[in-house]
Protein backbone atom coordinates (compact mmCIF):
# COMPACT_ATOMS: atom_id res chain seq x y z
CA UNK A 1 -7.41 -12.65 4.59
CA UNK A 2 -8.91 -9.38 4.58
CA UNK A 3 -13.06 -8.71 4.18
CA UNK A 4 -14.05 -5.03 3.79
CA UNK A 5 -17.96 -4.60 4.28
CA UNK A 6 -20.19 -1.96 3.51
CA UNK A 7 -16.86 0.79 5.10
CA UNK A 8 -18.30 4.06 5.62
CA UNK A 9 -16.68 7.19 7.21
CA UNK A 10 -17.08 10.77 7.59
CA UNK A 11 -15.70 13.95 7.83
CA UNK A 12 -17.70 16.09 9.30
CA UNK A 13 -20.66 16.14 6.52
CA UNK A 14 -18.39 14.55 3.69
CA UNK A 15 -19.04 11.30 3.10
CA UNK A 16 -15.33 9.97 2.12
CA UNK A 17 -15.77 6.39 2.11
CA UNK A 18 -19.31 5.01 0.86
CA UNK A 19 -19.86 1.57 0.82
CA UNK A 20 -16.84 -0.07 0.68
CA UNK A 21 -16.42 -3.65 -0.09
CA UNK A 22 -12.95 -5.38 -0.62
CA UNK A 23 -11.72 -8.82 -0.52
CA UNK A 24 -7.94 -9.83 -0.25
CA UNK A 25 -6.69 -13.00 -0.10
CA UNK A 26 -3.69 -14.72 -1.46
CA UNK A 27 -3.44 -13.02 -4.69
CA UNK A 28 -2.66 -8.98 -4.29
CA UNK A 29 -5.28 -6.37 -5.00
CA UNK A 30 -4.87 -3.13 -6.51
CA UNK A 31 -6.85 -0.40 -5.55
CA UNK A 32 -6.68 2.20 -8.50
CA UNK A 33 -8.40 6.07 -8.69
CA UNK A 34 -7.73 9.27 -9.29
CA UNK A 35 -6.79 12.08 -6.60
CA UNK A 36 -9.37 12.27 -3.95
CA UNK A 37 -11.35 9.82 -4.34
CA UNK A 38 -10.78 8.36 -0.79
CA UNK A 39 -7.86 5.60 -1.52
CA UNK A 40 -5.67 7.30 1.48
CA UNK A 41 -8.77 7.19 3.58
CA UNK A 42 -9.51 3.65 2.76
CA UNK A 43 -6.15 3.11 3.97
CA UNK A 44 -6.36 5.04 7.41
CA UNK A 45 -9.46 3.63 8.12
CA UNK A 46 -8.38 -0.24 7.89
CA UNK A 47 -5.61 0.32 10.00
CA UNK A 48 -7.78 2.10 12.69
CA UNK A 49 -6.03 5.50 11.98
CA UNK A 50 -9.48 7.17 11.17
CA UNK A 51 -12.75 6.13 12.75
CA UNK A 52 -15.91 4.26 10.46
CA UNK A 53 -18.95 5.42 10.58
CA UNK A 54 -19.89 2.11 9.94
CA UNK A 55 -19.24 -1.08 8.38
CA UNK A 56 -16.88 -3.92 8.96
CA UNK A 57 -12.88 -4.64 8.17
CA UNK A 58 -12.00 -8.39 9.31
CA UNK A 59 -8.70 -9.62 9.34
CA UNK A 60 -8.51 -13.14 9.37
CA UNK A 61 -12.02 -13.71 10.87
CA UNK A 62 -11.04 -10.70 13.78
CA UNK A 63 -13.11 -7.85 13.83
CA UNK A 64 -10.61 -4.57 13.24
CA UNK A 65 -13.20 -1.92 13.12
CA UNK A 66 -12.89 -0.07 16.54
CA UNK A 67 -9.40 -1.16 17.32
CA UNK A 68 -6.80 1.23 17.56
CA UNK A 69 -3.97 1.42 15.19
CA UNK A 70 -1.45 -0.63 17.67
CA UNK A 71 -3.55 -2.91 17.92
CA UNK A 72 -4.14 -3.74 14.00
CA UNK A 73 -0.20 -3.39 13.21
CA UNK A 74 0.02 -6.20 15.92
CA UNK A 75 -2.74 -7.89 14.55
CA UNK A 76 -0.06 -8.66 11.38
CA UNK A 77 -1.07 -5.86 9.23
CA UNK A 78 1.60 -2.91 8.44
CA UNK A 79 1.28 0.24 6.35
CA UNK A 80 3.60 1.88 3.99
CA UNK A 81 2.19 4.98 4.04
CA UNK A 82 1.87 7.99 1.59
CA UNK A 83 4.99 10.18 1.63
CA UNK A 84 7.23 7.79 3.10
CA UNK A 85 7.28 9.53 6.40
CA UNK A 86 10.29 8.89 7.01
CA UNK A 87 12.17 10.87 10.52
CA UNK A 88 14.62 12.92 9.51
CA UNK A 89 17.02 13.25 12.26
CA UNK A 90 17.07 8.97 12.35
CA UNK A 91 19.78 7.23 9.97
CA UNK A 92 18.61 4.42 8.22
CA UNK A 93 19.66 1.64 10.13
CA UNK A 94 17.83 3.31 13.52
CA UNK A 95 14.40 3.36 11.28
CA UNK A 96 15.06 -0.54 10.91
CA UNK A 97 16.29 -1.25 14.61
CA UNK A 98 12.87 0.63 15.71
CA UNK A 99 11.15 -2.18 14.58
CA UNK A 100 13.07 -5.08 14.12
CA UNK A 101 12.33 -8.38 15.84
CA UNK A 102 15.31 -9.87 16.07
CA UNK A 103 16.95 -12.83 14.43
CA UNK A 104 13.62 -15.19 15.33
CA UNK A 105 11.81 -12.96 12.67
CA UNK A 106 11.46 -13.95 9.06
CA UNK A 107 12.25 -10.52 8.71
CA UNK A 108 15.80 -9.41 9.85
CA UNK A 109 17.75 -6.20 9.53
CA UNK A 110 20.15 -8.44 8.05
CA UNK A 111 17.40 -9.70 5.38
CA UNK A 112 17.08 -5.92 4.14
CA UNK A 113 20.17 -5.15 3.48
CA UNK A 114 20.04 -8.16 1.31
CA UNK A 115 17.24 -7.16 -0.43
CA UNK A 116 17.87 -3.47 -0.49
CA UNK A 117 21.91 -3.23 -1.25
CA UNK A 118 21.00 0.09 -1.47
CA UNK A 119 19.96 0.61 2.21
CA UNK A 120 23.50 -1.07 3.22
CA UNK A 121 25.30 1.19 1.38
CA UNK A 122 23.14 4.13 2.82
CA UNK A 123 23.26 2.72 6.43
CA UNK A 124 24.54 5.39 8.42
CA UNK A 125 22.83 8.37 6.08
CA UNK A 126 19.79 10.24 7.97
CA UNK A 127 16.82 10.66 6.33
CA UNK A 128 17.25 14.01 4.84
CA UNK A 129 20.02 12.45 3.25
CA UNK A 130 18.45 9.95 1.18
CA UNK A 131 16.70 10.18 -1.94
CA UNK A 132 13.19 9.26 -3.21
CA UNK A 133 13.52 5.66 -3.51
CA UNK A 134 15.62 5.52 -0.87
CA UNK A 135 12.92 6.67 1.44
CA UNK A 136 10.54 4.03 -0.32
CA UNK A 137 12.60 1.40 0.36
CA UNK A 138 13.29 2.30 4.13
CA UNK A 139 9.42 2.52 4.41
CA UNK A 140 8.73 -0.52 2.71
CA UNK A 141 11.72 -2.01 5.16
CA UNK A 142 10.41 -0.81 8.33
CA UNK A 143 7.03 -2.38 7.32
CA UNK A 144 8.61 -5.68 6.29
CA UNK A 145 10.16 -5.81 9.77
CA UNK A 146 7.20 -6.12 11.83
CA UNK A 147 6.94 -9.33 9.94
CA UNK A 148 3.12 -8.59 8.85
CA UNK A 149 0.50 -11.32 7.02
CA UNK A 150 -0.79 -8.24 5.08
CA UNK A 151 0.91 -5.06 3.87
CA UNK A 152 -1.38 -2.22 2.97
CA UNK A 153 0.71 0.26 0.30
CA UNK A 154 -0.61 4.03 -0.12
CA UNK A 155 0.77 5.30 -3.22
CA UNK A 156 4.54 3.70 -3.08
CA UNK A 157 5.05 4.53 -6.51
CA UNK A 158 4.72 8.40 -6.37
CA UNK A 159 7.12 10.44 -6.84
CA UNK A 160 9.94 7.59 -8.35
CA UNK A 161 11.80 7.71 -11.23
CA UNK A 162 11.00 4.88 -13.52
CA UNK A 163 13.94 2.98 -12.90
CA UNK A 164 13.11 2.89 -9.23
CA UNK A 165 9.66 2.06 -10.18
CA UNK A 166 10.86 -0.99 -11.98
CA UNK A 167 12.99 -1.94 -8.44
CA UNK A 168 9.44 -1.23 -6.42
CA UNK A 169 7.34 -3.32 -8.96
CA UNK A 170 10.29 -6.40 -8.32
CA UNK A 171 9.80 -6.48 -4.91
CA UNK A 172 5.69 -6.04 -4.64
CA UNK A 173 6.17 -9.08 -6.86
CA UNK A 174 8.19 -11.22 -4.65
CA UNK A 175 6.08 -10.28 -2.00
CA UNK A 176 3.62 -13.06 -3.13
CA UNK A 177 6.33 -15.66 -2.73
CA UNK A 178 6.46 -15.23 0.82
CA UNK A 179 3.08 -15.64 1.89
CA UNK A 180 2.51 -11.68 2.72
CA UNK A 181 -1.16 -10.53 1.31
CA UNK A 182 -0.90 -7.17 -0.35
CA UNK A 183 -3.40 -4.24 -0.84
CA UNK A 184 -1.57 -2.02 -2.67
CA UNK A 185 -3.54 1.40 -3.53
CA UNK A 186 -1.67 3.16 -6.53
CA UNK A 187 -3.01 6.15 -8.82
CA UNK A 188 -0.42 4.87 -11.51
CA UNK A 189 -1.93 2.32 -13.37
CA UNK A 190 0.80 0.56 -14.74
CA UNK A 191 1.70 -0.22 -11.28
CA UNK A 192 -0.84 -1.52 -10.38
CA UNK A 193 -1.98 -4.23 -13.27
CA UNK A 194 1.97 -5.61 -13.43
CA UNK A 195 1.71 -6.16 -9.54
CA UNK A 196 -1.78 -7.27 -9.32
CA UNK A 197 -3.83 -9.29 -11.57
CA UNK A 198 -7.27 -7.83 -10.13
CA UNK A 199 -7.61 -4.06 -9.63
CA UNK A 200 -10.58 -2.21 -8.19
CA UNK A 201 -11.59 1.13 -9.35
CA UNK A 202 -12.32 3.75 -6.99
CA UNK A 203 -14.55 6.79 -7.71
CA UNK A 204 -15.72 9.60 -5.07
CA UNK A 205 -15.72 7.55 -2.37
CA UNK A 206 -17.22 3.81 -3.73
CA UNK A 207 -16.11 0.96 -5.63
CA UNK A 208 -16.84 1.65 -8.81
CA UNK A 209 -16.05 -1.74 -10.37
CA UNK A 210 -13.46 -4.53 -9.93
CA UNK A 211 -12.24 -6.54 -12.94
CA UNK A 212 -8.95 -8.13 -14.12
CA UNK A 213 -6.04 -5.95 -14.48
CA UNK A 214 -5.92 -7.28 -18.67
CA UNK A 215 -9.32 -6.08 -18.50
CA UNK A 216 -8.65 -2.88 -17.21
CA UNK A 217 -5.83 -2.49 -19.33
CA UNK A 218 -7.17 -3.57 -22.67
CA UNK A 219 -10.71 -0.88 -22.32
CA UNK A 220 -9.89 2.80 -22.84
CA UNK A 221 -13.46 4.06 -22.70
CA UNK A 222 -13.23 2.41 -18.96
CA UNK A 223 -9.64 3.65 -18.62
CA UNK A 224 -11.15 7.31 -19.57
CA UNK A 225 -14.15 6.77 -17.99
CA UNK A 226 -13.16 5.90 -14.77
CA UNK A 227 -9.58 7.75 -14.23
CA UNK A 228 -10.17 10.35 -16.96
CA UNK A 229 -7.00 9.03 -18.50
CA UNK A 230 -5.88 6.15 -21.16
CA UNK A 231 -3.09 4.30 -20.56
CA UNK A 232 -2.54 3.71 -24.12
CA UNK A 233 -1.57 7.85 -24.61
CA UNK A 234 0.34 8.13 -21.28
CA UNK A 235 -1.06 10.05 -19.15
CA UNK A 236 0.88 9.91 -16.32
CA UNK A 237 0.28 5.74 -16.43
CA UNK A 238 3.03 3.52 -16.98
């Protein structure tokens, strides 16, 4: 579905993304690092929101590289991006009718409120108004809505308290059911291996190594090596 090559990009002299090389296809991949190691700009860059400095992202055989960011949301691929960013002065159900597609859609207005009870309660509430999860679940909403083949998730986790975390992981979960590839870039671990069941490892910019979440999850020394944590002494890791 998705074929990252060789994905380089700059800022100005830093060399943020070195190298990439990513494959999604039915199955979800998680994309696990530490803080500033280039996840968000991994992100940006495959939906044309920062420019490569070389390399190639392909989306069901179509070059994306070079295409601006309309252009690869309409291609079928959405974003939930970092931070929800979510407009405040919008109530939740004018977030969902920005993007809706009407009742043709696999995705309907109606279809979230389903999903997200939540968001039907919280209908007429701006965005100031709602909390956290809330805001997760509008974003992941909105993205749902444009009825993408591939959702690309920045961090959804951050932020939540652990019983929202437990709604988020749920969801990612039944995403598989419908058909929807998922890159979903997390810093929480835990996450990440009960969502995915192969995880890639970020460091400084490169792929460091990409093995099965049990893998992952059962080696400390790569756990510590790798994200300078253990999952087995918390950590911050579910």
């Amino acid at each position: 579905m998705l074929e990252i090559q060789d994905l380089s990009v700059h800022y100005g002299q830093a060399h943020a993304l070195q190298g990439v090389r990513l494959s999604v296809g039915a199955e979800p991949l998680g994309v696990v690092g530490r803080n500033g190691m280039g996840k968000t700009t991994l992100c940006q860059a495959v939906m044309g929101m920062v420019g490569a400095s070389g390399g190639s992202v392909r989306f069901e055989g179509r070059e994306m590289r070079g295409l601006a960011a309309n252009r690869v949301a309409r291609a079928g691929i959405a974003l939930v991006p970092q931070g929800r960013r979510i407009f405040p002065s919008l109530t939740v159900h004018e977030h969902l009718r920005l993007v809706s597609r009407g009742k043709g859609a696999r995705w309907t207005i109606e279809r979230v409120y389903e999903t997200f009870p939540r968001l039907a309660e919280r209908r007429n509430n701006g965005g100031t108004q709602l909390s956290g999860g809330e805001q997760q679940m509008v974003a992941i909403a909105r993205a749902l809505l444009t009825d993408p083949r591939l959702v690309v998730m920045d961090e959804p986790s951050e932020g939540l308290a652990p019983v929202i975390v437990d709604r988020l992981v749920e969801v990612l979960r039944a995403l598989r059911g419908e058909g929807i590839g998922l890159l979903l870039v997390e810093q929480n671990l835990g996450v990440a291996t009960e969502v995915c069941g192969t995880v890639a490892v970020m460091v400084n910019g490169r792929i460091a190594a990409t093995m099965p979440s049990r893998a992952l999850l059962d080696d400390e020394a790569a756990q510590r090596r790798y994200l300078g944590v253990s999952a087995a002494v918390g950590g911050g890791q579910r």
